[in-house]
N, C-alpha and C. Protein backbone atom coordinates (compact mmCIF):
# COMPACT_ATOMS: atom_id res chain seq x y z
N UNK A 1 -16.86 -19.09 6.77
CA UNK A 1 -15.50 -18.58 6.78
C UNK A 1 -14.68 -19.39 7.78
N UNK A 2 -13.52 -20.07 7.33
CA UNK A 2 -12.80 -20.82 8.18
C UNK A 2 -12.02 -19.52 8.80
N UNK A 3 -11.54 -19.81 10.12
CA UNK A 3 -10.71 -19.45 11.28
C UNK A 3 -9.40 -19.30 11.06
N UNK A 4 -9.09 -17.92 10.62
CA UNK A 4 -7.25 -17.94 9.74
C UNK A 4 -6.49 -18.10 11.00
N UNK A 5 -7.15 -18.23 12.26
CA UNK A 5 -5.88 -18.93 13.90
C UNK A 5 -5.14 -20.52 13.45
N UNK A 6 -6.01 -21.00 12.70
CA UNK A 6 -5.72 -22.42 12.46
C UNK A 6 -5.26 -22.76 10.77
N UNK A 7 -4.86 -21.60 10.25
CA UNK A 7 -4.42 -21.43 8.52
C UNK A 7 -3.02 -21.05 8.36
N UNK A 8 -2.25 -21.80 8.61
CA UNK A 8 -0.80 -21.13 8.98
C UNK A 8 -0.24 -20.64 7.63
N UNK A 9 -0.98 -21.24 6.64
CA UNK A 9 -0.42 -20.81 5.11
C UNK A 9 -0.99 -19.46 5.12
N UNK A 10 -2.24 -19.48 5.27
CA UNK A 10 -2.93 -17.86 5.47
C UNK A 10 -2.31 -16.69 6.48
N UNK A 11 -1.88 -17.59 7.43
CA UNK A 11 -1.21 -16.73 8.48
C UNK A 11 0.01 -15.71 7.72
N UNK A 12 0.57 -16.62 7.14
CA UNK A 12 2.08 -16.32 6.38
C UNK A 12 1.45 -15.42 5.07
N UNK A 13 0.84 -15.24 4.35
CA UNK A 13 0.26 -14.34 3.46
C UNK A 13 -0.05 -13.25 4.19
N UNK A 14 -0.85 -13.18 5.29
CA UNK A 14 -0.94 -11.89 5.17
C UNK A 14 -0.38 -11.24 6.45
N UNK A 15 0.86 -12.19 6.96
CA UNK A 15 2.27 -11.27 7.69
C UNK A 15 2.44 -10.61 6.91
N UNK A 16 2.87 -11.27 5.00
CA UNK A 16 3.75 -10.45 4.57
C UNK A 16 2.65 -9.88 3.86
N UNK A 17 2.15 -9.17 4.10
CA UNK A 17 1.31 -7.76 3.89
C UNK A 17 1.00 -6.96 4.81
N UNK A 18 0.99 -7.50 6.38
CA UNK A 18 1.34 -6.45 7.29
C UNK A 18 2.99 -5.99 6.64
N UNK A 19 3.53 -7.13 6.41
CA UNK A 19 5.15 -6.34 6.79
C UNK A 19 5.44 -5.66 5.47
N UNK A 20 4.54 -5.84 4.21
CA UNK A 20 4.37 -4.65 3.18
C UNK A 20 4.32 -3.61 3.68
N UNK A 21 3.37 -3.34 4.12
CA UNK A 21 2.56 -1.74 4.68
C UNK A 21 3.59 -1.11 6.02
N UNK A 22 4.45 -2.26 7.10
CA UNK A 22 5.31 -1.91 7.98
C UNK A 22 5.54 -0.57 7.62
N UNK A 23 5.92 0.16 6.95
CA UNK A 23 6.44 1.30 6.92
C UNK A 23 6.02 2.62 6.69
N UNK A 24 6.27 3.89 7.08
CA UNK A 24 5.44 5.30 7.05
C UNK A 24 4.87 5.70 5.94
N UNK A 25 5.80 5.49 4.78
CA UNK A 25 5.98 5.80 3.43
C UNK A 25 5.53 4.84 2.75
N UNK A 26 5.35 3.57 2.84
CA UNK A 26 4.30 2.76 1.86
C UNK A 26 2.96 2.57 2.51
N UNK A 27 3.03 2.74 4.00
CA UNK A 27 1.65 3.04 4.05
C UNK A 27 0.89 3.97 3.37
N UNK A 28 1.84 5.24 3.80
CA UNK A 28 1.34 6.74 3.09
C UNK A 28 0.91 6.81 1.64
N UNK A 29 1.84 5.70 0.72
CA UNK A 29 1.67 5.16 -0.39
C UNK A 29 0.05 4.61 -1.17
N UNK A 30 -0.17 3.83 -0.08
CA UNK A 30 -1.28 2.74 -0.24
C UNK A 30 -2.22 3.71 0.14
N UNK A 31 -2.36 4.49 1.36
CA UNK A 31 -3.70 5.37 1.38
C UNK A 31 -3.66 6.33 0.24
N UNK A 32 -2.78 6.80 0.08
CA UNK A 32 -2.70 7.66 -1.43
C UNK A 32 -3.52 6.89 -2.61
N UNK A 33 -3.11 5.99 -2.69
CA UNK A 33 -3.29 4.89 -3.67
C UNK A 33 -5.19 5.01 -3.49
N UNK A 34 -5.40 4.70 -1.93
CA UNK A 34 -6.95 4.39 -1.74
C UNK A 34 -7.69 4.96 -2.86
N UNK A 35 -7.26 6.58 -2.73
CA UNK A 35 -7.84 7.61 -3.28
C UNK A 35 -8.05 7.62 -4.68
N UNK A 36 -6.92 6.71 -5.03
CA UNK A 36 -7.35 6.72 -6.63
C UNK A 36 -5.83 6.45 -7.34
N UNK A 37 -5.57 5.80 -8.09
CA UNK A 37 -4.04 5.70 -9.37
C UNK A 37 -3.60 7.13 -9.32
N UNK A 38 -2.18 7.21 -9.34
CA UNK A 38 -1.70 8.20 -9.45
C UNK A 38 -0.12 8.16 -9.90
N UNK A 39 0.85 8.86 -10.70
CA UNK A 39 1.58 8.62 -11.03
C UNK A 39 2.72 8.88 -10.04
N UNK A 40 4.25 8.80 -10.36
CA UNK A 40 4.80 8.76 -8.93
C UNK A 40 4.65 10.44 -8.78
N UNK A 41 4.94 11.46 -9.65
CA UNK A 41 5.51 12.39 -9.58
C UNK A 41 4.29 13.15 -8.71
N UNK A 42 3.04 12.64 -8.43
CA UNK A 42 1.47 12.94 -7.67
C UNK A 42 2.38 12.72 -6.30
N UNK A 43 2.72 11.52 -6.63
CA UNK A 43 3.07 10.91 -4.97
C UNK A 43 4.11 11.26 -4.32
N UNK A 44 5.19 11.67 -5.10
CA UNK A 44 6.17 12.50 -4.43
C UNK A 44 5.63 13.82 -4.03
N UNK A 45 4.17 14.71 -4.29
CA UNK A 45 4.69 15.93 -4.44
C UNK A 45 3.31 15.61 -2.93
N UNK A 46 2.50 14.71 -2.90
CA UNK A 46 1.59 14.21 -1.90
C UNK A 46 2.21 14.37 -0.36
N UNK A 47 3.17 12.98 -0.97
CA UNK A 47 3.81 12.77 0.30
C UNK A 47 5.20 13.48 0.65
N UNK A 48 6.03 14.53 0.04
CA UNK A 48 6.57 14.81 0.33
C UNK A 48 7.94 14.16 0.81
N UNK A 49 8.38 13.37 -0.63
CA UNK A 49 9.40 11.98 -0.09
C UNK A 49 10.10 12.66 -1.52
N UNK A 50 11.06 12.43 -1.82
CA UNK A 50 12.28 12.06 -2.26
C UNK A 50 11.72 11.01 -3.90
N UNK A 51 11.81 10.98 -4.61
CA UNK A 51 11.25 10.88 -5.94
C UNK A 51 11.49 9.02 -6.44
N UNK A 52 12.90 9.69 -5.81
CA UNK A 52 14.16 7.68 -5.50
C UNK A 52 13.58 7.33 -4.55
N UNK A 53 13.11 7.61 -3.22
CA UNK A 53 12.69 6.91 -2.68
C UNK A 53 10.88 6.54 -2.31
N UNK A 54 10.32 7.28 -3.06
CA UNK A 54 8.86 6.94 -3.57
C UNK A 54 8.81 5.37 -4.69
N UNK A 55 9.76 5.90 -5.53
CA UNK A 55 9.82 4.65 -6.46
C UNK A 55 10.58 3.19 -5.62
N UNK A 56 11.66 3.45 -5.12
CA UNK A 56 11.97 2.20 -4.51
C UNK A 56 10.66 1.52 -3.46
N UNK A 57 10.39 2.65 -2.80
CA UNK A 57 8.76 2.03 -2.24
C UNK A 57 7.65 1.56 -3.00
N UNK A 58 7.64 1.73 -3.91
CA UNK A 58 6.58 1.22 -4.78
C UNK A 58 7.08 -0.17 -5.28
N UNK A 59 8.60 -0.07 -5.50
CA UNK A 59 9.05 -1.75 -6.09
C UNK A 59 8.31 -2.64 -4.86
N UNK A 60 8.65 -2.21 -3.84
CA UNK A 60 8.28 -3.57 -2.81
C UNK A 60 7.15 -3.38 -2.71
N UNK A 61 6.49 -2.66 -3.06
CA UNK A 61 4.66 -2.94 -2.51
C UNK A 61 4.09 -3.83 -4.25
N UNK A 62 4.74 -3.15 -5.41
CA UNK A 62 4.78 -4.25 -6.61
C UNK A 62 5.04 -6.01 -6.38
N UNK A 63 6.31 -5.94 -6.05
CA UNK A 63 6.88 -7.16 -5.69
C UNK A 63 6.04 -7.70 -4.28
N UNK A 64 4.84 -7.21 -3.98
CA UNK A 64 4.15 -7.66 -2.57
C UNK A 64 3.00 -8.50 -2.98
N UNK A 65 2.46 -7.52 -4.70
CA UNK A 65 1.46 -7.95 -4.99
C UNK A 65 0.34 -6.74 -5.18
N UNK A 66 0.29 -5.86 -4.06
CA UNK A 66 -0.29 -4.57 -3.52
C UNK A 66 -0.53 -3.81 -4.31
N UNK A 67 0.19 -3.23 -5.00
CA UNK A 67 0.27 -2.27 -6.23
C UNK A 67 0.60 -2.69 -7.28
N UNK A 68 0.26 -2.42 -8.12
CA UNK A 68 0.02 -2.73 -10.18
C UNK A 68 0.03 -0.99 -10.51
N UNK A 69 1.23 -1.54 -11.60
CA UNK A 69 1.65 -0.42 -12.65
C UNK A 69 1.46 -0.44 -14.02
N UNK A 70 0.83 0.26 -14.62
CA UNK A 70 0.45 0.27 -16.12
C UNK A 70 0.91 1.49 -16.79
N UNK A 71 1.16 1.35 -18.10
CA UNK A 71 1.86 2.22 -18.58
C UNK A 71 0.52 3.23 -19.48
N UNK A 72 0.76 4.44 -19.30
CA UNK A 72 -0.43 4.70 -19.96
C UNK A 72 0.74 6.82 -20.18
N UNK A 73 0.46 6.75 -21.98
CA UNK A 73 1.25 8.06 -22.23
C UNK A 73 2.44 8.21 -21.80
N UNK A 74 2.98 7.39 -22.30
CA UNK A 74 4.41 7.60 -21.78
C UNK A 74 4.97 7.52 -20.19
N UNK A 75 3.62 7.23 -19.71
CA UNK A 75 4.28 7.50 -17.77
C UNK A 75 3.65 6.35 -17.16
N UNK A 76 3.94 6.02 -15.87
CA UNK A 76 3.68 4.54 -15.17
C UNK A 76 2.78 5.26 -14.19
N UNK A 77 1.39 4.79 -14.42
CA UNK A 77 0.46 4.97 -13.23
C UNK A 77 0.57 3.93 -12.87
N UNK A 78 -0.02 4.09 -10.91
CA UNK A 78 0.22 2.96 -10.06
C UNK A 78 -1.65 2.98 -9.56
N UNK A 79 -1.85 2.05 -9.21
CA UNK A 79 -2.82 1.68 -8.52
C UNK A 79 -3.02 1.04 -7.27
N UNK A 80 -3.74 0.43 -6.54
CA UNK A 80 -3.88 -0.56 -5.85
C UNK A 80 -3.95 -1.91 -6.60
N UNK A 81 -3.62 -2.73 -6.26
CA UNK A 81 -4.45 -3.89 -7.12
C UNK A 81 -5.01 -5.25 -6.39
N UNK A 82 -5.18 -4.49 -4.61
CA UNK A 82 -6.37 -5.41 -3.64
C UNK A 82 -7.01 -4.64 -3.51
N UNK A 83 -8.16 -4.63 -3.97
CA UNK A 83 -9.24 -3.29 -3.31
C UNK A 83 -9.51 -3.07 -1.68
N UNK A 84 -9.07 -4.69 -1.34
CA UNK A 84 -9.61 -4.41 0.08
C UNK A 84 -8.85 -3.80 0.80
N UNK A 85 -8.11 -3.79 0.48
CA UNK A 85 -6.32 -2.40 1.15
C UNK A 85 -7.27 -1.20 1.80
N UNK A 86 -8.39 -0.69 1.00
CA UNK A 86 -9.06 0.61 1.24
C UNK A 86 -9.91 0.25 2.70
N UNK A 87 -10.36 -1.14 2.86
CA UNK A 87 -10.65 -1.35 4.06
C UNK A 87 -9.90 -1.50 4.85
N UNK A 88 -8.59 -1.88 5.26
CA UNK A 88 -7.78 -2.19 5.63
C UNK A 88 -7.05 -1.09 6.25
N UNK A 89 -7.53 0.27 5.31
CA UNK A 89 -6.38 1.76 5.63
C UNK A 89 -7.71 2.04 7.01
N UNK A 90 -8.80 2.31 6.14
CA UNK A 90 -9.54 2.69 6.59
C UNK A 90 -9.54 2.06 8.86
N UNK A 91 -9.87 1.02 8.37
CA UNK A 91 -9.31 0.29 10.10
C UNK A 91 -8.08 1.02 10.96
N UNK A 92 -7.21 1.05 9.99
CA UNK A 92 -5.84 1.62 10.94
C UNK A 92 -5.96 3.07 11.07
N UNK A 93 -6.71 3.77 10.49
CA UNK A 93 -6.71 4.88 10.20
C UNK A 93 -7.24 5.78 11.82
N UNK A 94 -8.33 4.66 12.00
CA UNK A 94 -9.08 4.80 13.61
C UNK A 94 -8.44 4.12 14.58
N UNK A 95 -7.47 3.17 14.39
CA UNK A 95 -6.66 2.34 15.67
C UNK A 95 -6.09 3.54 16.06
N UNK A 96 -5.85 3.44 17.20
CA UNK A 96 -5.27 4.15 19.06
C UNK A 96 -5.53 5.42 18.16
N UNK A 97 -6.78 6.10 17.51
CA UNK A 97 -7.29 8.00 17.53
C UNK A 97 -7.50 8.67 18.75
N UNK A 98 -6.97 9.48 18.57
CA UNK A 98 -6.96 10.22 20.26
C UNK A 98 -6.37 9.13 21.54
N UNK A 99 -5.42 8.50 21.23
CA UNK A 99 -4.73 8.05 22.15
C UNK A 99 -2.99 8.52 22.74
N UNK A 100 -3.06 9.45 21.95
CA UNK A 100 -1.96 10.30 22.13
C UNK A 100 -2.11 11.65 23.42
């Protein structure tokens, strides 16, 4: 495994997937997501967001790469579509626990 300190192209990929996840609500998104595809109207009622603004969060985690939408019965399930995101939640999930 090369050293991503010295991969500045790599560096820049996965800023912009920290700066995907930057936020309360697409994080909240993506661990939702961990759990399994779910449609938005799951994820609004999950996370407790605003229906417009569940979906505008999902465009940018789409447009990130992060999430994949398929149409299935008339309705748009979302998924993950890096599996390793689930490792990834999982890590932050334990950064600064009980440091409050």
């Amino acid at each position: 495994m090369t050293n991503i300190a010295d991969d500045s192209i790599r560096l820049d990929q996965l800023a912009d997937v920290v700066k995907a996840l930057a936020h309360p609500l697409r994080l909240g998104i993506v661990a939702s997501l961990c759990e399994g595809s779910a449609r938005v109207g799951a994820l609004v009622e999950r996370l407790g967001a605003r229906q417009t603004t569940v979906s505008q969060q999902l465009r940018i985690l789409r447009m990130s790469g992060l999430v994949a939408v398929a149409r299935q019965r008339g309705g748009a399930v979302y998924s993950l579509s890096e599996p390793r995101l689930r490792d990834l939640v999982a890590c932050l999930s334990g950064c600064r626990e009980g440091a409050r």
